[in-house]
Protein backbone atom coordinates (compact mmCIF):
# COMPACT_ATOMS: atom_id res chain seq x y z
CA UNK A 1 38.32 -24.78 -7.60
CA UNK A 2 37.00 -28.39 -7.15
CA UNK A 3 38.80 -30.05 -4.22
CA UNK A 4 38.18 -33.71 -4.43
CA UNK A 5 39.13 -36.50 -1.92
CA UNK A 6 38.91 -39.94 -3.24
CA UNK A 7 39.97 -43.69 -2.72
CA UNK A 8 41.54 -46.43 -5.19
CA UNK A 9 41.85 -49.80 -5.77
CA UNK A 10 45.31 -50.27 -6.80
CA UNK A 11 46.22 -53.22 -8.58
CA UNK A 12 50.48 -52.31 -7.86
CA UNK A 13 49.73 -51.99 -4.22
CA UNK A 14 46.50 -54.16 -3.76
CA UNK A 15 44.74 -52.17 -1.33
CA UNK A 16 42.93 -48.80 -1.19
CA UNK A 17 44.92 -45.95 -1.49
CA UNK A 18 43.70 -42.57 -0.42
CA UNK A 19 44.72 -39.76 -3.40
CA UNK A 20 43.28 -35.97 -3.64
CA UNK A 21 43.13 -33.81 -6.95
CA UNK A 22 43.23 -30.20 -7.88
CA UNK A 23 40.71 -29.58 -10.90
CA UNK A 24 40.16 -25.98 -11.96
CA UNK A 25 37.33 -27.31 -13.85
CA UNK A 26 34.80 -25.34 -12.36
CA UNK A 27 36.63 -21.68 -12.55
CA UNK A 28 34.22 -18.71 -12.59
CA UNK A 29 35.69 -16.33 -15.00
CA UNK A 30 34.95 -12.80 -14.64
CA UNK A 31 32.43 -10.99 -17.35
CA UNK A 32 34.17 -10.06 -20.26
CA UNK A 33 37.23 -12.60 -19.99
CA UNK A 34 37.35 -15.13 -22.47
CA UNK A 35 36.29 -18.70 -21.61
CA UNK A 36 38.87 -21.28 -21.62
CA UNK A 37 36.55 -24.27 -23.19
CA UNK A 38 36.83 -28.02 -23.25
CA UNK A 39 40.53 -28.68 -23.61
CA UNK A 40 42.02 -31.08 -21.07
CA UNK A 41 44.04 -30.06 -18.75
CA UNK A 42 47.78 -30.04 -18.30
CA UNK A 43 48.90 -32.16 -14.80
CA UNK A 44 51.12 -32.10 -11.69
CA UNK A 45 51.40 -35.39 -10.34
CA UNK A 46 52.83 -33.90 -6.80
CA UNK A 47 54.48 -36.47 -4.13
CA UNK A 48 55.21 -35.69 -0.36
CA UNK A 49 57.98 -36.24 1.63
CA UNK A 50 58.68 -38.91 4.46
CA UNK A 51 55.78 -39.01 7.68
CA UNK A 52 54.06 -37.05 5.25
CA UNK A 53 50.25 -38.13 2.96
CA UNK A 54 47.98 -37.51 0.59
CA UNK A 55 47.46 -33.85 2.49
CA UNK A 56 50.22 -32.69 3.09
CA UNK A 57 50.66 -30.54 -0.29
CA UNK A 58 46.90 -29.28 0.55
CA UNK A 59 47.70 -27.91 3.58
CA UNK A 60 51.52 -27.34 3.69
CA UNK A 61 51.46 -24.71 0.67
CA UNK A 62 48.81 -23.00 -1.19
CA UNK A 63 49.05 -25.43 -3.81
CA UNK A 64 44.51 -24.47 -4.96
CA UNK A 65 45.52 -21.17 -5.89
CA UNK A 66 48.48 -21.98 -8.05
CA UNK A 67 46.58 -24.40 -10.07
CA UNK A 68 43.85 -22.32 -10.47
CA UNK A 69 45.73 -19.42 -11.71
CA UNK A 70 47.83 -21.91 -14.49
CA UNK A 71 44.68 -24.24 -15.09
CA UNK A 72 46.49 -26.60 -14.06
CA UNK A 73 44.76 -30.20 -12.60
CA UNK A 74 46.99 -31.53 -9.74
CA UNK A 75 46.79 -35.22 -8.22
CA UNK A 76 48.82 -35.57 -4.97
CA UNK A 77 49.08 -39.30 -3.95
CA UNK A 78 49.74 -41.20 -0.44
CA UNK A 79 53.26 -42.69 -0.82
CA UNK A 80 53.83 -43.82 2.95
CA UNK A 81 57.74 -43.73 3.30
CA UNK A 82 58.06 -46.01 0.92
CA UNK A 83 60.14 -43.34 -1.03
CA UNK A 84 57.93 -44.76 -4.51
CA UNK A 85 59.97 -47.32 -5.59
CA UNK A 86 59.17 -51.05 -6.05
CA UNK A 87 59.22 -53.90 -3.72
CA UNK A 88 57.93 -56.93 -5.41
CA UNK A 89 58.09 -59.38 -2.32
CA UNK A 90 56.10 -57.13 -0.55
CA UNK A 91 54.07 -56.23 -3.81
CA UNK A 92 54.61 -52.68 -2.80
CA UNK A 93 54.98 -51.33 -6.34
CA UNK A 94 54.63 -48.02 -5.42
CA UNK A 95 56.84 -46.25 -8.89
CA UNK A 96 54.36 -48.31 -10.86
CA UNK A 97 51.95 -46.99 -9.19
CA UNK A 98 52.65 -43.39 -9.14
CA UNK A 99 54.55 -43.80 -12.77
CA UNK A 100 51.89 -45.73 -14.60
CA UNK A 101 48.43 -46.38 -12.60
CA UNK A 102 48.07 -43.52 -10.99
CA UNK A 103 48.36 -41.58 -14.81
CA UNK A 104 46.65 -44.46 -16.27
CA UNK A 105 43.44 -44.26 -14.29
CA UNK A 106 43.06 -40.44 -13.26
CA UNK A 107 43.22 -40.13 -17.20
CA UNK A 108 40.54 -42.14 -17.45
CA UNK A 109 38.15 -40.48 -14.75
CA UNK A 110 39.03 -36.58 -15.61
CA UNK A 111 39.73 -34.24 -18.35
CA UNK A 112 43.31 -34.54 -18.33
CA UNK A 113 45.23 -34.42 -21.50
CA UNK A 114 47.26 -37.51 -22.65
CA UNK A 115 50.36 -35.68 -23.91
CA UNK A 116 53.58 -36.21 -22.46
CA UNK A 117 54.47 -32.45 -22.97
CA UNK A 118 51.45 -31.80 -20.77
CA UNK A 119 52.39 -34.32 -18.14
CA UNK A 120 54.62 -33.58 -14.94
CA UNK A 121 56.02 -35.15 -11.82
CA UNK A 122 57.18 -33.60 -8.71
CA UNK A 123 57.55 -33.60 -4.79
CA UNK A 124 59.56 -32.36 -1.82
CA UNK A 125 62.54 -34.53 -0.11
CA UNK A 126 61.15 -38.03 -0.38
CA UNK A 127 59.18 -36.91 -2.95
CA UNK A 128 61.95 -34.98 -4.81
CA UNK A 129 63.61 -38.23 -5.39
CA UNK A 130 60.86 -40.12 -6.04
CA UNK A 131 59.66 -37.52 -8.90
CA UNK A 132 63.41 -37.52 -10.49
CA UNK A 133 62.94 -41.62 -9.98
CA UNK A 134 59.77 -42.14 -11.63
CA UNK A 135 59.71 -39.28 -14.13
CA UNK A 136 63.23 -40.44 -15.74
CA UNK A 137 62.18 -44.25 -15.58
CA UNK A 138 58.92 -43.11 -16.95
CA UNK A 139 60.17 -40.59 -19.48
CA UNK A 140 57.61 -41.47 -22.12
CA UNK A 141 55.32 -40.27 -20.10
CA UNK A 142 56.10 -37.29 -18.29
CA UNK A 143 57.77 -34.06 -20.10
CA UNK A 144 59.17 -32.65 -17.12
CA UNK A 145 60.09 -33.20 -13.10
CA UNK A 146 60.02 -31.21 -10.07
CA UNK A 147 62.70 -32.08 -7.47
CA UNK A 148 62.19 -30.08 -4.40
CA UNK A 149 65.19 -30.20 -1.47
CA UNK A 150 65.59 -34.09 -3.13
CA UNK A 151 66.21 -36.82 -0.87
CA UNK A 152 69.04 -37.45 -3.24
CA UNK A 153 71.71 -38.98 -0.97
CA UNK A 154 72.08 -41.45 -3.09
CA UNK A 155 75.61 -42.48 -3.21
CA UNK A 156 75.66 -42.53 0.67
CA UNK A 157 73.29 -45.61 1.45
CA UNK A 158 76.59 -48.36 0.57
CA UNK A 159 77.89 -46.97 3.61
CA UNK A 160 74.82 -47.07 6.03
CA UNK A 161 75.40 -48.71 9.23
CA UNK A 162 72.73 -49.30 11.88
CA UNK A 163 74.23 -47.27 14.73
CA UNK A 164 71.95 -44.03 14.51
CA UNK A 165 68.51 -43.87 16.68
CA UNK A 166 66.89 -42.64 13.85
CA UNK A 167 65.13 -44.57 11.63
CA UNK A 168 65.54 -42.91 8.40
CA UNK A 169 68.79 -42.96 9.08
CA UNK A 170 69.90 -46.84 9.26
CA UNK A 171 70.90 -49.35 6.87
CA UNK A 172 68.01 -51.41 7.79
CA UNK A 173 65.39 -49.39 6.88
CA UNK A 174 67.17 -47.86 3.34
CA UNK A 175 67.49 -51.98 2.90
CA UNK A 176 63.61 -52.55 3.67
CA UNK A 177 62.86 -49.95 0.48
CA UNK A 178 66.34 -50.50 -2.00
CA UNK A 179 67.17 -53.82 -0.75
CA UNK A 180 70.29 -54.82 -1.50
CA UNK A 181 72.25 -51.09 -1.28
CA UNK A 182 75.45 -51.79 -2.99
CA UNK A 183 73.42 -53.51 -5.77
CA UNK A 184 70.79 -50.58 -6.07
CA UNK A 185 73.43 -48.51 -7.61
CA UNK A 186 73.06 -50.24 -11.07
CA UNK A 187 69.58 -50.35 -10.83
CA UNK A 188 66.91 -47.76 -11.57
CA UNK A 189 66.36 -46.93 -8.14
CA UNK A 190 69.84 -44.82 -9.30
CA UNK A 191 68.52 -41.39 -11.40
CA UNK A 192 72.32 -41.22 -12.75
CA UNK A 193 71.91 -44.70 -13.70
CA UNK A 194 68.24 -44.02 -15.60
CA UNK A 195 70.27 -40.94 -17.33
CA UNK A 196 72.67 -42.90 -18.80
CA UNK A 197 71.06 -46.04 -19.84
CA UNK A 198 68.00 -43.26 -21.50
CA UNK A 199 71.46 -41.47 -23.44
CA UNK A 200 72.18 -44.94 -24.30
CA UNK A 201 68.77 -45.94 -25.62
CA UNK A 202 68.46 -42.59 -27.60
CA UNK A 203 65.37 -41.46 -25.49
CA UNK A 204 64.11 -38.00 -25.14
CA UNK A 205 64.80 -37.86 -20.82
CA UNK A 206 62.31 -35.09 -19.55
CA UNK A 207 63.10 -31.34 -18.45
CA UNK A 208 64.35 -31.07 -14.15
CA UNK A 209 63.69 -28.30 -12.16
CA UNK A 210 65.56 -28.62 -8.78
CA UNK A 211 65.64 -26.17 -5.69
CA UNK A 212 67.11 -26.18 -2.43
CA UNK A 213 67.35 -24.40 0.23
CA UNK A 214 71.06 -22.70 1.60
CA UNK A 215 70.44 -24.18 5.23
CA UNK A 216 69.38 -27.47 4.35
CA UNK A 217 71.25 -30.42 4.74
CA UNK A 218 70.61 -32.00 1.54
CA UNK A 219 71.74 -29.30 -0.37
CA UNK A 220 75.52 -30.87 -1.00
CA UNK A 221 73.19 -34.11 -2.24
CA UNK A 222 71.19 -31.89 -4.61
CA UNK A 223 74.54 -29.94 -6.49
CA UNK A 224 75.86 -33.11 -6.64
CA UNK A 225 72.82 -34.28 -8.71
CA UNK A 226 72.76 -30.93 -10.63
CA UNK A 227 76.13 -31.21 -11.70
CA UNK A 228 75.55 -34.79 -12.69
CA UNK A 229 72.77 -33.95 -14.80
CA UNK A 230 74.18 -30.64 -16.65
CA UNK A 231 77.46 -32.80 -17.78
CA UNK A 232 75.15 -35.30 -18.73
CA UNK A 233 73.61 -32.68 -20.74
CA UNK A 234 69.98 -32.99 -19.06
CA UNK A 235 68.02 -30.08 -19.27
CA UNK A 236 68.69 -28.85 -16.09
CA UNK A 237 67.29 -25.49 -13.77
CA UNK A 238 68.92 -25.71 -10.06
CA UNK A 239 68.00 -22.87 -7.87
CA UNK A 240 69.38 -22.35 -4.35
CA UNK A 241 67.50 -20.36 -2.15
CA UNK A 242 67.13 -18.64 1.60
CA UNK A 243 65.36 -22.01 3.80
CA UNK A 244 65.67 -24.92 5.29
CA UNK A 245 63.88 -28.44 4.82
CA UNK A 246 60.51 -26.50 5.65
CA UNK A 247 57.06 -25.51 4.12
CA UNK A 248 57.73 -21.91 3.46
CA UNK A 249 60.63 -22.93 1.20
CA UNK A 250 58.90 -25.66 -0.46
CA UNK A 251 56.23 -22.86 -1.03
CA UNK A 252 58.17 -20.76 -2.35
CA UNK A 253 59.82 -22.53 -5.15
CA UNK A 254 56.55 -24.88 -6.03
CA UNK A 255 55.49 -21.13 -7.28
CA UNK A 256 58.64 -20.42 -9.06
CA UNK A 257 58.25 -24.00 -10.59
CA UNK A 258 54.74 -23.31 -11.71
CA UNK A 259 54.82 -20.06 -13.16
CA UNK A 260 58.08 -19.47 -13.86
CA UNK A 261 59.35 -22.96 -15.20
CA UNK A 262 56.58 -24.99 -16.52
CA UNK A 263 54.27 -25.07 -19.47
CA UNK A 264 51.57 -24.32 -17.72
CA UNK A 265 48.82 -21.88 -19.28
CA UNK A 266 48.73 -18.49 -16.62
CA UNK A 267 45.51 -17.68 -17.30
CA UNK A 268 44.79 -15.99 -13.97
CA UNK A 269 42.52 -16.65 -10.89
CA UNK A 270 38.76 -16.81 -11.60
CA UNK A 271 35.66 -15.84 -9.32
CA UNK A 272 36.35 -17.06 -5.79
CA UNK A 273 36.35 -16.37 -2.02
CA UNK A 274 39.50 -14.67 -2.02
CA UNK A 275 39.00 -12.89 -5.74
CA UNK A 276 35.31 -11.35 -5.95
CA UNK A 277 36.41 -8.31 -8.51
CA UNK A 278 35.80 -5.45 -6.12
């Protein structure tokens, strides 16, 4: 399982942004199994959540193993808490970035395939929303989205005020990333907005698969959204589970996303460390 840690010059952000992959592309099959060949492979673009990076998947879950038991390349990105949407003034363009760049140019350095059936989004919390975000605004591109314990309190940030301590909390910061936050509503920054102006447009809007868990406190957000999207008539999987806003949830249900949900291909862990055959 190839591990690699890279840097790139992003022309949406204009700087160097750190981003590490997943490539099963040097699995060690055991004698007698069949080889898998030169196909490229299917790919999770995975997104963390706020204070998080490029890491944090790496290390949080045991993310390796799952793609290399579904051949399945995965490119995990440093957002910041910029919760991937666009700021032009500050020419933080970070949905273009992880909806069209990032694609664009890991496409272009490893066997991925080009398919939109073969191309997903996902993340946890920050990352949850900024997968539902970018994979409905980019629904040409990616077939289907992973919304883990969604930062999907979206109808709340109108009503922000600045009187909480913490950070993530105020109106000034959800105004340094949405900007104007009783516009934002009838923008694409909205996922119910995206939904309806796709129905409108007669555009195929791509597969969700949501979880959350039953102590967290963004699990009234996440029915809301689940509801939204089933009338809407969105293909739609919402799972509630035993957890909190923690890794061993987020574990948990990344699995059940991967082999239970997605296309992926389950062809089974190869030669390795863990896995000698004995």
């Amino acid at each position: 399982m190839a591990f690699i840690q890279m840097n790139l010059l992003s022309q949406c952000l204009m700087r160097t942004v750190p981003v590490n992959v997943i490539l099963p592309a040097d699995k060690m099959v055991f004698p007698g199994m069949p080889e898998r060949g030169n196909r490229p492979y299917k790919t999770l673009y995975l997104l963390h959540g706020i204070f998080g990076n490029h890491m944090d998947w790496g290390t949080g879950t045991r993310i390796q193993r799952y793609a290399e038991e579904n051949d399945l390349a995965v490119v995990m990105p440093a957002g910041e808490n910029a919760f991937y949407v666009d700021r032009a003034d500050a020419h933080d363009l970070y949905g273009e970035f992880v909806g069209r760049e990032l694609v664009e140019l890991t496409r272009r350095m490893f066997p991925l395939s080009g398919k939109r059936e073969d191309t997903f989004i996902g993340g946890l919390s920050m990352g949850g929303y900024g997968a539902l975000r970018n994979g409905l605004k980019y629904a040409d591109t990616f077939g289907s989205i992973v919304s883990l314990s969604g930062a999907l309190f979206i109808d709340d940030y109108p009503k922000r005020t600045n009187d909480s301590p913490f950070f993530i909390e105020r109106r000034d910061f959800a105004e340094s990333r949405f900007g104007d936050l009783d516009a934002m509503m009838e923008t694409d920054m909205n996922p119910k907005w995206t939904v309806k102006r796709l129905k409108e447009d007669g555009k195929d809007i791509p597969a969700v698969y949501m979880a959350c868990g039953d102590q967290d406190s963004l699990l009234g957000a996440n029915k809301d959204m689940a509801a939204f999207l089933r009338d809407q008539g969105v293909d739609v999987t919402f799972e509630i589970g035993p957890g909190s806003h923690e890794w061993d949830f987020w574990d948990t249900y990344i699995k059940k996303a991967i082999y239970e949900w997605l296309p992926v291909e389950h062809n089974g862990a190869g030669i390795n460390s863990g896995n000698v055959g004995i």
